[in-house]
Protein backbone atom coordinates (compact mmCIF):
# COMPACT_ATOMS: atom_id res chain seq x y z
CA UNK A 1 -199.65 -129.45 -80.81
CA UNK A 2 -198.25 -130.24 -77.34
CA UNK A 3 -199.50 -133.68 -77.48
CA UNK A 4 -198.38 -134.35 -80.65
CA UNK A 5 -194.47 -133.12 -79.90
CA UNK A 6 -194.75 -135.56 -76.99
CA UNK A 7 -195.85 -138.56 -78.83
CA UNK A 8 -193.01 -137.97 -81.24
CA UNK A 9 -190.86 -137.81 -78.24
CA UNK A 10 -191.91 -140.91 -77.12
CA UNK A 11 -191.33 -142.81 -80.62
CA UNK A 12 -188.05 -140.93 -81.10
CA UNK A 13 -186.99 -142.10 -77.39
CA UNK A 14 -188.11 -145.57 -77.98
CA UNK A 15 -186.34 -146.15 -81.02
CA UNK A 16 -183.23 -144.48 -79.65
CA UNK A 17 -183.46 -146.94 -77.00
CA UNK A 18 -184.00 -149.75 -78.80
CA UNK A 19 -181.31 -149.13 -81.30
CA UNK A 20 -178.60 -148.37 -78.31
CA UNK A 21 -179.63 -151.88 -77.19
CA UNK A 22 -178.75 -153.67 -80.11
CA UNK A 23 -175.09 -152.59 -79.24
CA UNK A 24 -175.63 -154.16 -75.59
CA UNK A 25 -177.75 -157.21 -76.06
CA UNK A 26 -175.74 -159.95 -78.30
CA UNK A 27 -178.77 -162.92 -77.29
CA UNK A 28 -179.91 -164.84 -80.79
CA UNK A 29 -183.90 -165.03 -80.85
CA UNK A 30 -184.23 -167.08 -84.12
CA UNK A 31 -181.80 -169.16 -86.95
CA UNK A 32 -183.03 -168.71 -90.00
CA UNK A 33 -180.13 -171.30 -92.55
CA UNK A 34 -177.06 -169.12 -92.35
CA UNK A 35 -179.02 -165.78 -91.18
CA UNK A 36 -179.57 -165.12 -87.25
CA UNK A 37 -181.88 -162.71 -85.58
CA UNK A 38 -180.88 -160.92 -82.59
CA UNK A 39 -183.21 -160.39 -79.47
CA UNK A 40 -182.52 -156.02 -80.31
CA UNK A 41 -183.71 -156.57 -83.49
CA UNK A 42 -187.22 -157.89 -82.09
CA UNK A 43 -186.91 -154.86 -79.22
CA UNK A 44 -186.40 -152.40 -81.42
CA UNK A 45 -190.14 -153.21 -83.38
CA UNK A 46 -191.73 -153.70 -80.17
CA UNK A 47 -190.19 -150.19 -79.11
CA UNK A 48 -191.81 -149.00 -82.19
CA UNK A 49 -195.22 -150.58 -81.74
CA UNK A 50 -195.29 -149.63 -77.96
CA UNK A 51 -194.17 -146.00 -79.57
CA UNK A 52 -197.44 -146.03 -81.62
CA UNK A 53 -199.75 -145.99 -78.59
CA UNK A 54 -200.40 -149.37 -78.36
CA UNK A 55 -200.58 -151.58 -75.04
CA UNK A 56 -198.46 -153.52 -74.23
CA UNK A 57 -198.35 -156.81 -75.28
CA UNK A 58 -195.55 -159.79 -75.06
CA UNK A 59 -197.39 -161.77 -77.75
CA UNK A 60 -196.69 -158.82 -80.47
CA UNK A 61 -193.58 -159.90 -79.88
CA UNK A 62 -194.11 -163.47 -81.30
CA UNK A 63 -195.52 -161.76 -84.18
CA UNK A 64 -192.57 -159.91 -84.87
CA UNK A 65 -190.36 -162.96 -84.93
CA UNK A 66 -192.83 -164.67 -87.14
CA UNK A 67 -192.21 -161.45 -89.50
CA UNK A 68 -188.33 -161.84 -89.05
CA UNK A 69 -187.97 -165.14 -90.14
CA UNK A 70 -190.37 -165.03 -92.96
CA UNK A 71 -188.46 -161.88 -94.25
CA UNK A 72 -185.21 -164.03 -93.25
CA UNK A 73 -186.09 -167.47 -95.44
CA UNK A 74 -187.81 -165.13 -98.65
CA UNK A 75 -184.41 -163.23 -98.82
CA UNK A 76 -182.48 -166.95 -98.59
CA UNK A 77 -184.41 -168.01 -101.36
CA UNK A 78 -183.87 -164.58 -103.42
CA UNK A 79 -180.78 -165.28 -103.31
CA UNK A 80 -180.78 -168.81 -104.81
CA UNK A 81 -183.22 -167.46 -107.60
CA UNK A 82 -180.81 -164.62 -108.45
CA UNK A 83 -183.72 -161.64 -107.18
CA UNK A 84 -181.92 -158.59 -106.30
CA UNK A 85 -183.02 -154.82 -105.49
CA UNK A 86 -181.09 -152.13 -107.03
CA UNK A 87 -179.47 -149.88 -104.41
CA UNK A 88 -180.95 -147.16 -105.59
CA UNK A 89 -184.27 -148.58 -105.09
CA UNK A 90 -182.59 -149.27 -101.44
CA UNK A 91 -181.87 -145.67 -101.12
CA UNK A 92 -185.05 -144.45 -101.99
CA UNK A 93 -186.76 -146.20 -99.45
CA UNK A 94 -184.44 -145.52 -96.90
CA UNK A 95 -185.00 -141.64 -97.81
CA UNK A 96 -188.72 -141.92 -97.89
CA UNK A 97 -188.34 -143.30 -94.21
CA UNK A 98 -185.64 -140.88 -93.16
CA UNK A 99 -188.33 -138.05 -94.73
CA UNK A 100 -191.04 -138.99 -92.31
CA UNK A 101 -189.16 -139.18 -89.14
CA UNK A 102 -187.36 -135.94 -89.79
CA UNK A 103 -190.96 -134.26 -90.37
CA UNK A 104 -192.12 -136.11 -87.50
CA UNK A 105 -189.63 -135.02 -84.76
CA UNK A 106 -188.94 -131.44 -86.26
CA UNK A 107 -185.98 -131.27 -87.85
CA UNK A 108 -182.81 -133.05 -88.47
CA UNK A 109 -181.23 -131.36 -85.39
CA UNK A 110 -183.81 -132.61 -83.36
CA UNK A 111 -183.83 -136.49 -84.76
CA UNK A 112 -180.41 -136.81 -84.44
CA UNK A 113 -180.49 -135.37 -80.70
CA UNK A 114 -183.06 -138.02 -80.08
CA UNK A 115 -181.59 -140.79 -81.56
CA UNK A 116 -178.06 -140.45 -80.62
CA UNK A 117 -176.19 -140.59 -83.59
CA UNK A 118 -176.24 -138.62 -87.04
CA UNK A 119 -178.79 -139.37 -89.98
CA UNK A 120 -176.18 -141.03 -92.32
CA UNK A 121 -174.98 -142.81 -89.03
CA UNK A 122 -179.02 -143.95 -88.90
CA UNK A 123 -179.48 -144.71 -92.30
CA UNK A 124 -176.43 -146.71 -92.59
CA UNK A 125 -177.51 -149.19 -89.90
CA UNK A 126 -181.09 -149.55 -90.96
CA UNK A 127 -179.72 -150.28 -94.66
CA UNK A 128 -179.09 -153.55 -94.52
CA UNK A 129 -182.51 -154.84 -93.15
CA UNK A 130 -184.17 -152.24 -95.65
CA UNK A 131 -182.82 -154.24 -98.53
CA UNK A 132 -183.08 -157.35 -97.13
CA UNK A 133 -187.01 -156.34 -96.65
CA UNK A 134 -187.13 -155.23 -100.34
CA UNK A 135 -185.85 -158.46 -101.70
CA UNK A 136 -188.13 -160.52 -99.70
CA UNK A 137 -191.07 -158.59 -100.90
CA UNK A 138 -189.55 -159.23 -104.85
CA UNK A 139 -189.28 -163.04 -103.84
CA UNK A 140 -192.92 -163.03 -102.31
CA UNK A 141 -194.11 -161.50 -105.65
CA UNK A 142 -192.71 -164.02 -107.54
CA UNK A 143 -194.35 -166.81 -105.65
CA UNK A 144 -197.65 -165.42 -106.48
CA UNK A 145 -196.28 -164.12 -110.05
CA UNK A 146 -198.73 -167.00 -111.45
CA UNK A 147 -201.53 -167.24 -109.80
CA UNK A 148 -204.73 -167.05 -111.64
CA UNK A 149 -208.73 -166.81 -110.47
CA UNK A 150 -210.78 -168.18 -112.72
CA UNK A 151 -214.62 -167.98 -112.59
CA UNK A 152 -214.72 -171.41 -111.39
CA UNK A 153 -212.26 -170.05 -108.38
CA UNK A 154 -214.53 -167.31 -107.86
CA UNK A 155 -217.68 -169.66 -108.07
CA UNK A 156 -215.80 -172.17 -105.33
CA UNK A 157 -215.09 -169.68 -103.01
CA UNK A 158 -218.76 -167.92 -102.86
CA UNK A 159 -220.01 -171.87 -102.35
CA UNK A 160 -217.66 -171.88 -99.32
CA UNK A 161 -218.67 -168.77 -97.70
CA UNK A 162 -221.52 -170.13 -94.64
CA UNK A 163 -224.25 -168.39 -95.67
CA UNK A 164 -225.35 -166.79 -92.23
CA UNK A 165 -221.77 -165.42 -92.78
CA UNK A 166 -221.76 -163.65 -95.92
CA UNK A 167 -220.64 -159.82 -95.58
CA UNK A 168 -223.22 -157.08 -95.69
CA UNK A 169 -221.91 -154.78 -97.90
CA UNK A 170 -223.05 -150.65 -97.34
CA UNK A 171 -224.83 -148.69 -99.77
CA UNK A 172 -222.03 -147.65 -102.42
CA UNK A 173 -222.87 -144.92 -105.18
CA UNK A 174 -220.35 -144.05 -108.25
CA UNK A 175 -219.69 -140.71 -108.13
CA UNK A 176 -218.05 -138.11 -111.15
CA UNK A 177 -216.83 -134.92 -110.73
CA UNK A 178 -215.71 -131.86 -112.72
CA UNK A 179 -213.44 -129.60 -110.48
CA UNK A 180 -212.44 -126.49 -111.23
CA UNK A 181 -210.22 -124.58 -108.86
CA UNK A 182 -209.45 -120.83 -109.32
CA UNK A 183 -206.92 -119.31 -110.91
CA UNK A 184 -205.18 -116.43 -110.12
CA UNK A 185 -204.34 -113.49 -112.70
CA UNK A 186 -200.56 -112.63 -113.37
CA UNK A 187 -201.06 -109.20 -111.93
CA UNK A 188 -202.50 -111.08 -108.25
CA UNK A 189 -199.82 -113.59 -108.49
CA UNK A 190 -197.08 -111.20 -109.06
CA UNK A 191 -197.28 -110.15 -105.03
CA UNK A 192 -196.62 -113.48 -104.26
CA UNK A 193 -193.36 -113.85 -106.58
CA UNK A 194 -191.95 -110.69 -105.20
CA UNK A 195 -191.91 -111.62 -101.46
CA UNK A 196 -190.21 -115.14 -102.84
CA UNK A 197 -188.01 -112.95 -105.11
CA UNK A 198 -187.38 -110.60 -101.77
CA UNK A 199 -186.26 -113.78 -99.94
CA UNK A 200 -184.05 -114.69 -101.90
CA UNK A 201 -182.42 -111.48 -102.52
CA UNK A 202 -181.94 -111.65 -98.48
CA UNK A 203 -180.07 -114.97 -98.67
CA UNK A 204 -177.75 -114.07 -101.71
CA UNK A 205 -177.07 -110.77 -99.52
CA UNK A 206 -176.16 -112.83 -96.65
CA UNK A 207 -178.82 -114.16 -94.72
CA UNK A 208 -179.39 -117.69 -93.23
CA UNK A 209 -181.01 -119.93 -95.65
CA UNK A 210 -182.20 -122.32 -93.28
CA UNK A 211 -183.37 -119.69 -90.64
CA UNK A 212 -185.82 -117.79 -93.41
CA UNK A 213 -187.24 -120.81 -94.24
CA UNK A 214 -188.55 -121.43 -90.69
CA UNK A 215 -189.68 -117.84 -90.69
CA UNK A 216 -191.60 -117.72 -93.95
CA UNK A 217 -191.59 -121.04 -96.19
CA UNK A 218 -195.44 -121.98 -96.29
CA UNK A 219 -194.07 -126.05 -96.62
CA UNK A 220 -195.28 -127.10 -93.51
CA UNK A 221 -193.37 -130.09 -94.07
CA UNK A 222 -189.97 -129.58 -94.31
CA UNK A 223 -190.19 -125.56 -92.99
CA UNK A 224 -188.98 -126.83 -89.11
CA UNK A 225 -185.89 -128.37 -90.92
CA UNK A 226 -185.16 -125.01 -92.89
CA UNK A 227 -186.62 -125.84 -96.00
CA UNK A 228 -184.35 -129.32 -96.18
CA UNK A 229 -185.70 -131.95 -98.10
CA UNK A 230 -182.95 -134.62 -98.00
CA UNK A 231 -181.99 -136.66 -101.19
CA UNK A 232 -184.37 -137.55 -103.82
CA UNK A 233 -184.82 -138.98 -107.08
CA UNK A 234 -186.11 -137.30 -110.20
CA UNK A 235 -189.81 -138.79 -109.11
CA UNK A 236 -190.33 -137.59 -105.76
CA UNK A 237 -190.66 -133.72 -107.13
CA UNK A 238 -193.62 -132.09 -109.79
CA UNK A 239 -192.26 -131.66 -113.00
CA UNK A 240 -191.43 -127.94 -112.24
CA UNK A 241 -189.22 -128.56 -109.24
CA UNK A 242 -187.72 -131.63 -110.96
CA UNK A 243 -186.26 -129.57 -113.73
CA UNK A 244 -184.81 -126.66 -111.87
CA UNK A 245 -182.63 -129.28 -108.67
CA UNK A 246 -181.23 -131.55 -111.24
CA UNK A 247 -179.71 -128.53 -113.79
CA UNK A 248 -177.84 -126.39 -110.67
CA UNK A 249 -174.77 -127.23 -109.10
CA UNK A 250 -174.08 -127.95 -105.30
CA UNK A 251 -174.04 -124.75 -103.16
CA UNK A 252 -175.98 -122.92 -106.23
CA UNK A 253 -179.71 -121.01 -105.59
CA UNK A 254 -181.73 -120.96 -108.23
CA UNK A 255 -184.26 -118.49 -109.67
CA UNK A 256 -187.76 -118.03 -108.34
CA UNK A 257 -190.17 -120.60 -110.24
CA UNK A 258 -193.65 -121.80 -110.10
CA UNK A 259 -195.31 -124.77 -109.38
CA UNK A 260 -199.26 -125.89 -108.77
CA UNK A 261 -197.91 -125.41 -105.06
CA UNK A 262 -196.78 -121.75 -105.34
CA UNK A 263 -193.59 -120.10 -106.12
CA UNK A 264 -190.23 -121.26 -105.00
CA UNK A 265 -186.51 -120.76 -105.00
CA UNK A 266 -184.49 -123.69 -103.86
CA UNK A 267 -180.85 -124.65 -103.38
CA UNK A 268 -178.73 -127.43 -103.88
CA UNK A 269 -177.16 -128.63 -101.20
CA UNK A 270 -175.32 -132.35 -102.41
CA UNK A 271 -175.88 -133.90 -105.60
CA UNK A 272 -174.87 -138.12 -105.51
CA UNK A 273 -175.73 -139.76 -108.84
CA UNK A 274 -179.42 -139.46 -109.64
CA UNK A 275 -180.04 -138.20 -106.49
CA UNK A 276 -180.17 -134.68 -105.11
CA UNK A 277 -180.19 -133.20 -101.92
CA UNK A 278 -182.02 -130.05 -101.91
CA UNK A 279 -183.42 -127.37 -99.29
CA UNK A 280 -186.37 -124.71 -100.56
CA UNK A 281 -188.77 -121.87 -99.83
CA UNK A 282 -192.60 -121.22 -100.64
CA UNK A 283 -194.75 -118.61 -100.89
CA UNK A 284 -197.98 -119.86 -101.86
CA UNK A 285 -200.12 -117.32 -102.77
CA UNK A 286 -204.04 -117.02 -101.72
CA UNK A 287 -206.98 -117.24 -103.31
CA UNK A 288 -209.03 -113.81 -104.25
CA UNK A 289 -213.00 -113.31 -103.91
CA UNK A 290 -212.05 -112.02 -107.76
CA UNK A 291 -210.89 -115.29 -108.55
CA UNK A 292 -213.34 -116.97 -107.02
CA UNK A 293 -215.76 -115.51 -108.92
CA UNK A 294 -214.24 -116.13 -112.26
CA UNK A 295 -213.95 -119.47 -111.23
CA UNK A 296 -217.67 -119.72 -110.46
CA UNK A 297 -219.06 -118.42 -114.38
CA UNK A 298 -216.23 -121.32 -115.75
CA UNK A 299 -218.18 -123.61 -113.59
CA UNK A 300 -221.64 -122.49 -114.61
CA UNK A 301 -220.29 -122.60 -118.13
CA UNK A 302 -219.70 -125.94 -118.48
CA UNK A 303 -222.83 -126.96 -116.44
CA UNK A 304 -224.91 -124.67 -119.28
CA UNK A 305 -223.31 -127.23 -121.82
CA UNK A 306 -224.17 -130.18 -120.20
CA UNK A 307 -227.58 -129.38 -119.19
CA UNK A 308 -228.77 -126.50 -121.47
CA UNK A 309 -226.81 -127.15 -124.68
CA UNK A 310 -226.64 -130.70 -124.27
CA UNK A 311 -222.88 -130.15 -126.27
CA UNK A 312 -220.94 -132.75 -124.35
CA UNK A 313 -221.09 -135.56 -122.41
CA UNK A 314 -220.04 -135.69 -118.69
CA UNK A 315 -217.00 -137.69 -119.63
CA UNK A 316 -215.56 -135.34 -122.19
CA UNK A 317 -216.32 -132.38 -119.87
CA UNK A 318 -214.07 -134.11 -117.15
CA UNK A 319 -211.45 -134.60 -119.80
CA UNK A 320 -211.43 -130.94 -121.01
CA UNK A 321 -212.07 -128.80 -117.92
CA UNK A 322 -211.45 -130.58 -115.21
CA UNK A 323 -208.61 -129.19 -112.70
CA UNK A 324 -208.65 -132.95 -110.94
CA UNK A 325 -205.61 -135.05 -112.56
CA UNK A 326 -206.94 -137.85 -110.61
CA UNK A 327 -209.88 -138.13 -112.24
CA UNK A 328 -209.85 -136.09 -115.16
CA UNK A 329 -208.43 -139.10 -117.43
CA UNK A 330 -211.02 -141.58 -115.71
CA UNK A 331 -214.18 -139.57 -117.09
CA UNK A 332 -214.01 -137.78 -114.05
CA UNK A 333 -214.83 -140.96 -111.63
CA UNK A 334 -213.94 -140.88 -108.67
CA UNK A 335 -212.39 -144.15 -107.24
CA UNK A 336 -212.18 -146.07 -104.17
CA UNK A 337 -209.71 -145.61 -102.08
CA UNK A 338 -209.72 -148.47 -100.22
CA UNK A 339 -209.20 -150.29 -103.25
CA UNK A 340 -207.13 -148.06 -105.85
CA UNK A 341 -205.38 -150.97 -107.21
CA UNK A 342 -208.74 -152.47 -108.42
CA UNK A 343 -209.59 -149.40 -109.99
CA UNK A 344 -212.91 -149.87 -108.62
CA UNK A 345 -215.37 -146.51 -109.04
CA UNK A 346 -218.14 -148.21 -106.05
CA UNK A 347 -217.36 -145.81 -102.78
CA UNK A 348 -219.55 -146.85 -100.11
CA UNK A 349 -220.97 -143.63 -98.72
CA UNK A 350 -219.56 -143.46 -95.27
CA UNK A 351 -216.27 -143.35 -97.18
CA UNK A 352 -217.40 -140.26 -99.22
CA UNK A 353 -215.95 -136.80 -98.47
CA UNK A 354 -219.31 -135.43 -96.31
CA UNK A 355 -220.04 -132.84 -98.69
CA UNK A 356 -220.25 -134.96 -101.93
CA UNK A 357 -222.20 -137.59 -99.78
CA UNK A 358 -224.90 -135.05 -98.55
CA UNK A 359 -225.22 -133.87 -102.70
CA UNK A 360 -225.63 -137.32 -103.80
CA UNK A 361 -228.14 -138.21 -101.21
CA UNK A 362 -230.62 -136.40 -103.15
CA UNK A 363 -229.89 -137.02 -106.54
CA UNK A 364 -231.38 -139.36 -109.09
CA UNK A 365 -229.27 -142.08 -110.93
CA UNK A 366 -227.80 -140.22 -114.10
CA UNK A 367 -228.44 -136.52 -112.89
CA UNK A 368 -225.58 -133.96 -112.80
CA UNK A 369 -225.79 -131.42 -109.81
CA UNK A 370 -225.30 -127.67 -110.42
CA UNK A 371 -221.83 -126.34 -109.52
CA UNK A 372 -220.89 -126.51 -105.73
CA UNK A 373 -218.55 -124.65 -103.70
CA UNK A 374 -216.43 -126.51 -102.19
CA UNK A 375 -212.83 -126.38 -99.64
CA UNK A 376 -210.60 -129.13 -100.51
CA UNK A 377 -208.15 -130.37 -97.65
CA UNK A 378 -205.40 -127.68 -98.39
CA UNK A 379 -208.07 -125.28 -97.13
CA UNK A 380 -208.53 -123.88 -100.97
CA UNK A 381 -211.86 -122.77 -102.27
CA UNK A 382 -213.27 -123.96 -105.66
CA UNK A 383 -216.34 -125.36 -107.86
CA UNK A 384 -217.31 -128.85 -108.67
CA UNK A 385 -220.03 -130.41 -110.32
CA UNK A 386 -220.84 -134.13 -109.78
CA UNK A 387 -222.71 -136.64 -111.73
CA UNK A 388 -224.27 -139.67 -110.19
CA UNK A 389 -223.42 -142.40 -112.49
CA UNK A 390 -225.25 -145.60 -110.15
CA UNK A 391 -226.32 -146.58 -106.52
CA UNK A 392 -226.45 -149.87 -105.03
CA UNK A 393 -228.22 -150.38 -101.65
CA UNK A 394 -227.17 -152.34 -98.63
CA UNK A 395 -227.37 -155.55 -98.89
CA UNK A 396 -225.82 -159.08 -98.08
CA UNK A 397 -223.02 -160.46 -100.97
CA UNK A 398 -224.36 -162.31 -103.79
CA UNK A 399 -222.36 -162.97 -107.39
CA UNK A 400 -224.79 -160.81 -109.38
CA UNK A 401 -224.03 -157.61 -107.94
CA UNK A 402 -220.67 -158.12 -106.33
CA UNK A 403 -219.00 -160.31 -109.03
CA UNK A 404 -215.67 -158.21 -108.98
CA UNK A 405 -215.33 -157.95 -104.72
CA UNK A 406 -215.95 -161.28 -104.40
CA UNK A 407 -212.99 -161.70 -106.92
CA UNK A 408 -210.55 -160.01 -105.34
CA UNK A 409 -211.45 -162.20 -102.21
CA UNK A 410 -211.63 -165.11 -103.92
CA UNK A 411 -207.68 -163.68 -105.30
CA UNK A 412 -206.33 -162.64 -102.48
CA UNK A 413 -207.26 -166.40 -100.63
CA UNK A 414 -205.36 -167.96 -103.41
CA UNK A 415 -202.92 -166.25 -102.94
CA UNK A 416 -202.31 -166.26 -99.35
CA UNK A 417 -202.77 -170.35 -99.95
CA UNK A 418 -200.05 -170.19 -102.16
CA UNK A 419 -197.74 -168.12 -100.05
CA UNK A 420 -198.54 -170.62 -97.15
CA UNK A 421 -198.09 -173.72 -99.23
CA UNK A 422 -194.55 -172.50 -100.11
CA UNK A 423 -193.27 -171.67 -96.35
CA UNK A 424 -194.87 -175.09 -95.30
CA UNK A 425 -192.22 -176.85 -98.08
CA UNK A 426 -189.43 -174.36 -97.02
CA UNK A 427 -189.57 -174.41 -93.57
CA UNK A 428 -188.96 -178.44 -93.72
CA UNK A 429 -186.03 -178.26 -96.39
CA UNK A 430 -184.58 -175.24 -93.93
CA UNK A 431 -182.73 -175.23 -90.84
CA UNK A 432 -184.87 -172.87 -88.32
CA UNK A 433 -184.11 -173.01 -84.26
CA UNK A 434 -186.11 -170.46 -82.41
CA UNK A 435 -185.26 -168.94 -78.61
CA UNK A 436 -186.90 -171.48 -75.61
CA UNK A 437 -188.42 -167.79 -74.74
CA UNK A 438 -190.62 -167.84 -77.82
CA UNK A 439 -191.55 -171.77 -77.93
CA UNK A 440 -194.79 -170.91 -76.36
CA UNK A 441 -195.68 -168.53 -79.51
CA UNK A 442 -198.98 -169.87 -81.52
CA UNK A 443 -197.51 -168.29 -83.95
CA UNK A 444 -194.57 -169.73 -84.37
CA UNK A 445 -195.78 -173.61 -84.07
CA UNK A 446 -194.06 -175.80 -86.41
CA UNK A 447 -191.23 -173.14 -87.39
CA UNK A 448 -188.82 -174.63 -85.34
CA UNK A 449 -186.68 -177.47 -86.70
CA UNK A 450 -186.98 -180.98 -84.93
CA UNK A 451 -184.99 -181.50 -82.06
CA UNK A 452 -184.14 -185.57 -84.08
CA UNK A 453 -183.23 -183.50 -87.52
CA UNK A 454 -180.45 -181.26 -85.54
CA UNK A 455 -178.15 -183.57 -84.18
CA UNK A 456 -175.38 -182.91 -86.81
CA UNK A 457 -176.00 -179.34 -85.75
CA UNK A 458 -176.03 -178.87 -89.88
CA UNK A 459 -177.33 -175.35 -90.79
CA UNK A 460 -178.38 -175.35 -94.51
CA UNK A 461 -178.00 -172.12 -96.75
């Protein structure tokens, strides 16, 4: 933990640093049209990056200017396209951000004593190049809106690929699961609602809000900041929460409620639009050997009807008993998650959680294991059973069996060919003068405008 607190440290620092810069260093490192780029805003990434453990390296820094004026000519062009970003899409990020450095460093109290300045002081300077970031990634989406692999494409690219340097590709298996995870009666949970309920009663009588919720709130994440949770959106909370922050009014603390995650009482702290700034408390109650148990014969239940009975199919099973929302609605398949947005079900084994990989191993294509006990990564007990649905061993790329990765290659090429296709135009219809301190950057060759095309010292929008 000791480490940890000083690594934060050290980002915290290093931003803090960076950012007090900006105010001190007024040197231009790149013309982008009409937009410039200060020298501090390059610092303050390489503060960031150096922050992050990494060596250090002066030619990260051309890679950051790259980044700057890329953002800085996709935002020019948003604008001549009419692409904008709602500001609450802008605030949301900027939350989600805020979120992460706050858990990081400990507490609001102890971010703002790093950095200098308050949160809303923060988030109001790092607005701007938030949004400006969001509407270059809408522009860069729009570039590639119509791009389009065909099985020709696909075909093309394989040809291209040297053969000595086609990818090996590991042994990947599809993998299904039915998880069950125990559930605990109304008589064990109601413990667990009266020390929330007991909490609460404290605060109402009196007590600190903020300073029980570093006592006793079981959310590791936003405990060190009393239970705060910043502003939100109706999205960021389960269903539960979501319903109870956006009916109260600011200042009021709500009734004890559950959730999947326990039982809470929260309190509104600000409300601004469709956003809510809320702090919160809970108790999240622990698993029994009693519940355990019943959650064991549910298990061994279903198995009986897949195996025994032969009733239903592993699919169906997922769909009606399965306590996984991520798979349950997929048939119980698990999917990659190196590739989510593919939707692709082929894990390579070194990427499967140990346990599952170790089951598998000595399965047979189309078998369904017996139920096994299993401690997910909140520490909780529980039962799954897993069906082997296919295995494919190690072996180099070919069409036949990796048709779909090859796609996404073949996708993802066109794509970036596009993207550089349009910043090769761009750049030449755009006025862009880069710092003599970063003409030496690889990768900024051929950003720069000619010297012979800048003589009217015109700067195009």
């Amino acid at each position: 933990m000791r480490k940890f607190g000083i690594a934060i440290l050290s980002i915290i620092l290093s931003i803090s640093a960076a950012q007090a810069q900006k105010h001190t260093l007024d040197k231009i490192a790149g013309v982008v049209g009409s937009g410039i780029i200060l020298q501090s805003d390059v610092e303050l990434k390489y503060a960031s990056y150096l922050a992050q453990g990494n060596p250090p390296n002066n030619d990260i820094k051309c890679q950051i200017l790259q980044s700057l004026l890329t953002q800085k000519l996709l935002a020019q062009q948003a604008v001549i396209d009419s692409i904008e970003v709602k500001d609450d899409d802008v605030d949301n990020d900027v939350e989600r951000r805020m979120r992460g450095m706050i858990q990081r460093a400990g507490g609001t109290d102890k971010l703002e004593q790093f950095l200098g300045r308050s949160v809303i002081q923060y988030k109001d300077e790092i607005r701007p190049d938030i949004k400006e970031g969001l509407i270059a990634q809408r522009m860069q989406q729009k570039i590639t809106a119509n791009v389009n692999t065909t099985p020709a494409d696909v075909q093309k690219f394989f040809n291209g690929i040297p053969k000595d340097s086609l990818p090996t590709f590991n042994k990947e298996v599809e993998v299904g699961q039915i998880v069950f995870n125990p559930k605990l009666s109304d008589a064990e949970k109601d413990a667990y609602r009266q020390k929330a309920e007991g909490l609460r009663k404290r605060i109402l009588a009196g007590e600190d809000f903020g300073n029980l919720a570093r006592l006793y709130s079981q959310d590791q994440g936003s405990a060190p900041s009393g239970g705060d949770l910043g502003f939100n959106d109706r999205t960021a909370f389960v269903k539960e929460f979501t319903a109870v922050a956006f009916k109260l009014k600011a200042g009021e603390i709500s009734q004890v409620f559950e959730s999947d995650f326990g039982f809470h009482f929260l309190q509104v702290i600000e409300r601004r639009g469709e956003q809510v700034h809320v702090r919160h408390i809970l108790i999240q109650p622990i698993i029994t050997p009693a519940s355990l148990e019943r959650d064991k014969a549910k298990a061994d239940s279903v198995y009986d009807l897949l195996m025994k009975n032969k009733k239903i199919d592993f699919s169906s099973a997922a769909t009606f008993y399965s306590d996984d929302k991520d798979t349950k609605y997929n048939g119980g398949m698990m999917l990659n998650a190196d590739n989510v947005e593919a939707r692709s079900t082929y894990i390579p084994t070194d990427k499967l959680d140990p346990l599952i990989a170790l089951v598998t191993d000595t399965m047979k294509v189309g078998s369904i294991s017996k139920p096994i006990l299993f401690t997910g990564a909140d520490g909780k007990q529980g039962y799954k059973i897993l069906y082997l649905k296919s295995t494919t061993n190690a072996h180099k790329a070919n069409l036949a069996q990796d048709y779909p990765k090859i796609k996404e290659y073949a996708n993802n090429d066109k794509i970036n060919r596009t993207v550089s296709e349009w910043f090769q135009k761009r750049r030449k219809e755009t006025f862009i003068k880069i710092d003599p301190q970063y003409q030496s950057c690889v990768t900024l060759k051929g950003w720069g405008t000619p010297v012979s095309a800048t003589t009217t010292a015109e700067v195009k929008p």
